[in-house]
C-alpha atoms as a PDB file:
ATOM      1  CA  UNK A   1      88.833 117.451  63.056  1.00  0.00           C
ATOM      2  CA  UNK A   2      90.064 114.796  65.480  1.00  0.00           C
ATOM      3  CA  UNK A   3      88.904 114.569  68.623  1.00  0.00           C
ATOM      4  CA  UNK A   4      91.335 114.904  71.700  1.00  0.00           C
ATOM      5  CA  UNK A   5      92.011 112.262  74.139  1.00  0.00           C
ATOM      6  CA  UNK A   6      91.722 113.368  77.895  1.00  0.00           C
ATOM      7  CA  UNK A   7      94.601 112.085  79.666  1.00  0.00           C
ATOM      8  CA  UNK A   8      96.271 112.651  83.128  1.00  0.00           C
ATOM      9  CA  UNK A   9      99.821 112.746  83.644  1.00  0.00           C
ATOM     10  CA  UNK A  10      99.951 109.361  85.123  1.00  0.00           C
ATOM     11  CA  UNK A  11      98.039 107.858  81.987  1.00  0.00           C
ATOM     12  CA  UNK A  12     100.761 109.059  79.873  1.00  0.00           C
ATOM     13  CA  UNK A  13     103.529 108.097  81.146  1.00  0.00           C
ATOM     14  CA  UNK A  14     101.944 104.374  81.133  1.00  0.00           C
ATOM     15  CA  UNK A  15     101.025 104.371  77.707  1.00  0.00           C
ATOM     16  CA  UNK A  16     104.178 105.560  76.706  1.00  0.00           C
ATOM     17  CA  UNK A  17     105.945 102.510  78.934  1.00  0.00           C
ATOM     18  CA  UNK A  18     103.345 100.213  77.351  1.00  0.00           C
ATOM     19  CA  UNK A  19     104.879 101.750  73.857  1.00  0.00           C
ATOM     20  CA  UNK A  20     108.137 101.440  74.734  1.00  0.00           C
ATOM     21  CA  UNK A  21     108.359  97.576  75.513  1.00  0.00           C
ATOM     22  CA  UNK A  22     106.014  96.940  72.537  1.00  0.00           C
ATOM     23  CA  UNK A  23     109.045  98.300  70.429  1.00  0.00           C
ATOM     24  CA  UNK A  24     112.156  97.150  72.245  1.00  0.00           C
ATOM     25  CA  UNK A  25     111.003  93.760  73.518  1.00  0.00           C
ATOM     26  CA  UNK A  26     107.686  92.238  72.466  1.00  0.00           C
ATOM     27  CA  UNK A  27     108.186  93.132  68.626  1.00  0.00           C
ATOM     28  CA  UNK A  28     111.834  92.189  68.477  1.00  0.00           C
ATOM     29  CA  UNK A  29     110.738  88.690  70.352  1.00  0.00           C
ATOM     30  CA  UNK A  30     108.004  88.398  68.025  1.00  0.00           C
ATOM     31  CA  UNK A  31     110.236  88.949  64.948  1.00  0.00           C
ATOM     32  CA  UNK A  32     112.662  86.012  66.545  1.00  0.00           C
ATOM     33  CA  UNK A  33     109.615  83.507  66.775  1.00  0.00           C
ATOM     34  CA  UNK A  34     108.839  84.163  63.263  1.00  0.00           C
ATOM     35  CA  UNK A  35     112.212  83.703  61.802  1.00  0.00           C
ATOM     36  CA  UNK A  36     112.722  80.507  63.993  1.00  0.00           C
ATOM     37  CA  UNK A  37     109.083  78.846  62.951  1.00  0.00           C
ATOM     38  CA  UNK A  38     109.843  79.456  59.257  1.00  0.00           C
ATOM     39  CA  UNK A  39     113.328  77.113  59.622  1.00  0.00           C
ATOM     40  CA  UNK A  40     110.539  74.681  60.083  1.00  0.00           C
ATOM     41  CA  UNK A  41     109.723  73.949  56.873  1.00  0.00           C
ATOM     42  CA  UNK A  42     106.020  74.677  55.250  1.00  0.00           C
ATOM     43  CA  UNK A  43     104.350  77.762  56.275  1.00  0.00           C
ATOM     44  CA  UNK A  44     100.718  76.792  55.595  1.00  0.00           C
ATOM     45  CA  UNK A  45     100.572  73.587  57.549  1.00  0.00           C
ATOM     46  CA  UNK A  46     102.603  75.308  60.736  1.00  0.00           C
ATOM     47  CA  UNK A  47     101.253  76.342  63.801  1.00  0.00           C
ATOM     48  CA  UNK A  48     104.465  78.164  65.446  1.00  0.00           C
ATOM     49  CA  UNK A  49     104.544  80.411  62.517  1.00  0.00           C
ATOM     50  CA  UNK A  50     100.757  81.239  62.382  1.00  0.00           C
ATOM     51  CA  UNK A  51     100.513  82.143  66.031  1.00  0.00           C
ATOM     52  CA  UNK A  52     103.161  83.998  65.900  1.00  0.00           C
ATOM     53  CA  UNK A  53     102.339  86.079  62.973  1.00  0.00           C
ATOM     54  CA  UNK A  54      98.882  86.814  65.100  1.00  0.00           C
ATOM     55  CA  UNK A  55     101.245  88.058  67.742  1.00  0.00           C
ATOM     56  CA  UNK A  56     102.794  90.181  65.636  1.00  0.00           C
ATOM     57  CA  UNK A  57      99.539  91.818  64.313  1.00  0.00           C
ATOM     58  CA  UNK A  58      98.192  92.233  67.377  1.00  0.00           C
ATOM     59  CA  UNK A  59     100.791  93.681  68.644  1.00  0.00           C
ATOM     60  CA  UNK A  60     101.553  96.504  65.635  1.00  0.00           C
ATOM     61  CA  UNK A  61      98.050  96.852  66.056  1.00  0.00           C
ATOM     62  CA  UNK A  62      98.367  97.993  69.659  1.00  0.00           C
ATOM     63  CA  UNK A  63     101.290 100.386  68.870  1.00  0.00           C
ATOM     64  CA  UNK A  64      99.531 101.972  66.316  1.00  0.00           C
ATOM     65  CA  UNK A  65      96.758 102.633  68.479  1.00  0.00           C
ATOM     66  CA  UNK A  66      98.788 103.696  71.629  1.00  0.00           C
ATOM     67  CA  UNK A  67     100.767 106.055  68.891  1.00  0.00           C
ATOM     68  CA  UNK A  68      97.164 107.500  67.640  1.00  0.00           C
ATOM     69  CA  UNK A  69      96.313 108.226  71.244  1.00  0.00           C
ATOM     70  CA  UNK A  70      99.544 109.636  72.117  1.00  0.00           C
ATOM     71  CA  UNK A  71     100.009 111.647  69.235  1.00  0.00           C
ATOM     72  CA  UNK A  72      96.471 113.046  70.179  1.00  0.00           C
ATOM     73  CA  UNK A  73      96.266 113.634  73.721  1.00  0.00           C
ATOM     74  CA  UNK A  74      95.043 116.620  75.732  1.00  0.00           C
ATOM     75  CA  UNK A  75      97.448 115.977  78.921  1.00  0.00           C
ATOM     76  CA  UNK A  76      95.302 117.366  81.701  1.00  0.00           C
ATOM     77  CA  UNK A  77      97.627 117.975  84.937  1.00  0.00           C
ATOM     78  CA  UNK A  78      94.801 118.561  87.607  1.00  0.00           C
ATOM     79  CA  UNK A  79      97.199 121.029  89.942  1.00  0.00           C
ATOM     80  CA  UNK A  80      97.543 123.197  87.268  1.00  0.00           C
ATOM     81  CA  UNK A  81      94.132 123.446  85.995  1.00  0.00           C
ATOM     82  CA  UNK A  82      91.001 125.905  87.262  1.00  0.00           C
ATOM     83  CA  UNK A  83      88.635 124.045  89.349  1.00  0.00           C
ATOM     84  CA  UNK A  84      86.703 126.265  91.215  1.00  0.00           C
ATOM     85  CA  UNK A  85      85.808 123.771  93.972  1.00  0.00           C
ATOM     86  CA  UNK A  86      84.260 121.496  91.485  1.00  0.00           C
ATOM     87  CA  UNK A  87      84.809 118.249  90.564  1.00  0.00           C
ATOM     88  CA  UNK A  88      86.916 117.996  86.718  1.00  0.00           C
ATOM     89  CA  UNK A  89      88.752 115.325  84.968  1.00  0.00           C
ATOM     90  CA  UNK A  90      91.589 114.339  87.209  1.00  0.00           C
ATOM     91  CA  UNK A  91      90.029 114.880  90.725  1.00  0.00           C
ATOM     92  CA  UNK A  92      89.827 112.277  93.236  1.00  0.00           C
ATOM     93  CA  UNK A  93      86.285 112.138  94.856  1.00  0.00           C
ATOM     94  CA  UNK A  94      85.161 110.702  98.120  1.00  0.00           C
ATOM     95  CA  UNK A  95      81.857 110.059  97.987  1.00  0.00           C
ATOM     96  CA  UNK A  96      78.883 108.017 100.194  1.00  0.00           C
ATOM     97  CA  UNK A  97      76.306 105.666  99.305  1.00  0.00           C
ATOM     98  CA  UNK A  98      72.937 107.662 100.632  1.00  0.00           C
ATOM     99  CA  UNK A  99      71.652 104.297 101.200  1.00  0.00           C
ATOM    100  CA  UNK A 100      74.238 101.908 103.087  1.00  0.00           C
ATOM    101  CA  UNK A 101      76.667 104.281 103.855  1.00  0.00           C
ATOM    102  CA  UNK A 102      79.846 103.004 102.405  1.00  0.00           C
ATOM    103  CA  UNK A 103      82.598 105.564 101.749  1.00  0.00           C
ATOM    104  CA  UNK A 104      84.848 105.268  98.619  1.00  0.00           C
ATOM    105  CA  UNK A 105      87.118 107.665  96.728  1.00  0.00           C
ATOM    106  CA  UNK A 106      87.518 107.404  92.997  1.00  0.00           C
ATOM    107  CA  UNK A 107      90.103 109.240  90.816  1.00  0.00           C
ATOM    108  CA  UNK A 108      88.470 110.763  87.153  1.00  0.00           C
ATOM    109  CA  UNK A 109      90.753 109.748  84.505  1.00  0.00           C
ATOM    110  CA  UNK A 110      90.800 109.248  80.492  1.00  0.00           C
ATOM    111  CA  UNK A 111      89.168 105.841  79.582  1.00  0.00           C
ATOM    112  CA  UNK A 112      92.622 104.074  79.163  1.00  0.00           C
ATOM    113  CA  UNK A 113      93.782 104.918  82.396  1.00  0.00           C
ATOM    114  CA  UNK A 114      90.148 103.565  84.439  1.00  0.00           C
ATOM    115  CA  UNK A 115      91.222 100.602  86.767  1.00  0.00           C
ATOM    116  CA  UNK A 116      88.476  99.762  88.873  1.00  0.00           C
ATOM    117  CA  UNK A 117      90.911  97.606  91.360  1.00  0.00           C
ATOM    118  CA  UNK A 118      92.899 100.862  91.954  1.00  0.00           C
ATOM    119  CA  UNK A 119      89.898 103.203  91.761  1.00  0.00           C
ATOM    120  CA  UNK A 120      90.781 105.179  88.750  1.00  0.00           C
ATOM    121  CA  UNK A 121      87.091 105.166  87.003  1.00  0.00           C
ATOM    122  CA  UNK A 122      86.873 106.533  83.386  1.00  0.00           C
ATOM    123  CA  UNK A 123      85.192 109.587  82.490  1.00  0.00           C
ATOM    124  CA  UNK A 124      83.094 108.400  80.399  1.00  0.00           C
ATOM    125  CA  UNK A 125      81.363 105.767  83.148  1.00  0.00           C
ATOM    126  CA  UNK A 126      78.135 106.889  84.618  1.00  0.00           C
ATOM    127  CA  UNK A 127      78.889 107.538  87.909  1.00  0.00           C
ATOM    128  CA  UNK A 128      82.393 109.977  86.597  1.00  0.00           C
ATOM    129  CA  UNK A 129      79.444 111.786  84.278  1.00  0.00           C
ATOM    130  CA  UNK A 130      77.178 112.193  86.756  1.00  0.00           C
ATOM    131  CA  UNK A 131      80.023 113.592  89.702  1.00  0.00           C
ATOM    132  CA  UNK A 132      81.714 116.259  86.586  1.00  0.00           C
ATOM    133  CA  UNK A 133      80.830 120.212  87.708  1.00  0.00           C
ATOM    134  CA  UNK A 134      79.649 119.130  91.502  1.00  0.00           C
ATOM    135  CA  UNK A 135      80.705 120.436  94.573  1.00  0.00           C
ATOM    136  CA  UNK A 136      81.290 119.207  98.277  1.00  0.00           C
ATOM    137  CA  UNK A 137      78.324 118.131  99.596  1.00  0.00           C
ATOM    138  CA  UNK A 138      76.156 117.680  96.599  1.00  0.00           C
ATOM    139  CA  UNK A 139      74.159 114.844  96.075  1.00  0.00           C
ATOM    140  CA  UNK A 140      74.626 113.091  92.525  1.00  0.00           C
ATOM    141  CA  UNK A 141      72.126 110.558  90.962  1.00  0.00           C
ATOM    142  CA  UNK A 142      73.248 107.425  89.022  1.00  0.00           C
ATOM    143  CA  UNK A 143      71.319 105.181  87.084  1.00  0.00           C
ATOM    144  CA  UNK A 144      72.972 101.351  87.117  1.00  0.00           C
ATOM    145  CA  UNK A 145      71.649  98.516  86.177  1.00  0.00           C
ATOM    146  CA  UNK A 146      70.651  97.605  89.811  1.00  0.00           C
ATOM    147  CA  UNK A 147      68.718 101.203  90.100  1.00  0.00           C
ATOM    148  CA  UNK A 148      69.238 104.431  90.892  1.00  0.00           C
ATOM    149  CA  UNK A 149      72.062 105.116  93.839  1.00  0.00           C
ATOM    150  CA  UNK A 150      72.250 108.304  95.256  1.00  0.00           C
ATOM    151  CA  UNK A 151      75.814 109.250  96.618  1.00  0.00           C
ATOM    152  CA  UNK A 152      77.061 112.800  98.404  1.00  0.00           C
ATOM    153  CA  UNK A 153      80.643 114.252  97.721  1.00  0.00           C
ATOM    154  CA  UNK A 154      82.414 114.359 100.922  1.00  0.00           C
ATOM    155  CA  UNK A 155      85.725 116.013  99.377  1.00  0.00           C
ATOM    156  CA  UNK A 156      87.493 116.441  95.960  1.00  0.00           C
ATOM    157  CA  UNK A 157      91.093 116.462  95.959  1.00  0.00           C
ATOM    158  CA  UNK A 158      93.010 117.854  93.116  1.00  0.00           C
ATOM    159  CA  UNK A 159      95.994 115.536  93.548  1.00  0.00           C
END
């Protein structure tokens, strides 16, 4: 059996744009670079043409994998899905620091999706495992390496 990804909407439609210029630029590119390098003369001995055949496994390697993950996603739209209050894969969560007090909201999203910068953390993170199934108010208990932090849900949007 093979396990479903958890996506949100958002996530797919990126990996599916990541997909998309894979096919119709990089790997086309790619395929130019090689043909051009191998007018220079001796494969073995030349750099163009070994760099760019690493290109181009990387970069089937990367559509393969963004094809795997497509082809098994569990699309999770978070306004159409029973929440009962609680926080589920796709919420956004404000939460406070018991300790200093600082306020931030995070968004719960499949591990290809998590951007820090743009507070989209992964499920699978601590801090995403330890908010799952609470409600407003609650206080939740995460272990970093710094110690344990000790934040309370202020809301949970479903956004």
């Amino acid at each position: 059996m093979i396990n479903q990804i958890p996506m949100t909407l958002q996530g797919i439609k990126k990996l599916r744009k990541e997909l998309k210029i894979l096919k119709d630029i990089e790997r086309p590119k790619i395929i130019n670079s090689i043909i051009e390098a191998r007018k220079h003369g001796d494969l073995k001995e030349n750099a163009e043409y070994q760099s760019a055949r690493e290109l181009q496994s990387f970069c089937e390697g990367r559509i393969q994998e963004i094809e795997h993950k497509l082809s098994n996603a569990n699309i999770i739209d978070v306004t159409k899905t029973v929440h009962n209050n609680k926080v589920i894969f796709g919420s956004t969560v404000c939460i406070i620091n018991t300790l200093n007090n600082k306020v931030i909201s995070y968004k719960i999203v499949g591990h290809d999706e998590s951007d820090l910068k743009n507070n989209l953390i992964s499920i699978n993170a601590p801090l995403a495992r330890a908010l799952i199934g609470e409600k407003k108010n609650n206080i939740v208990t995460v272990k970093t390496p710094g110690g344990i932090i000790k934040y309370r849900i202020l809301n949970i949007k479903y956004i």
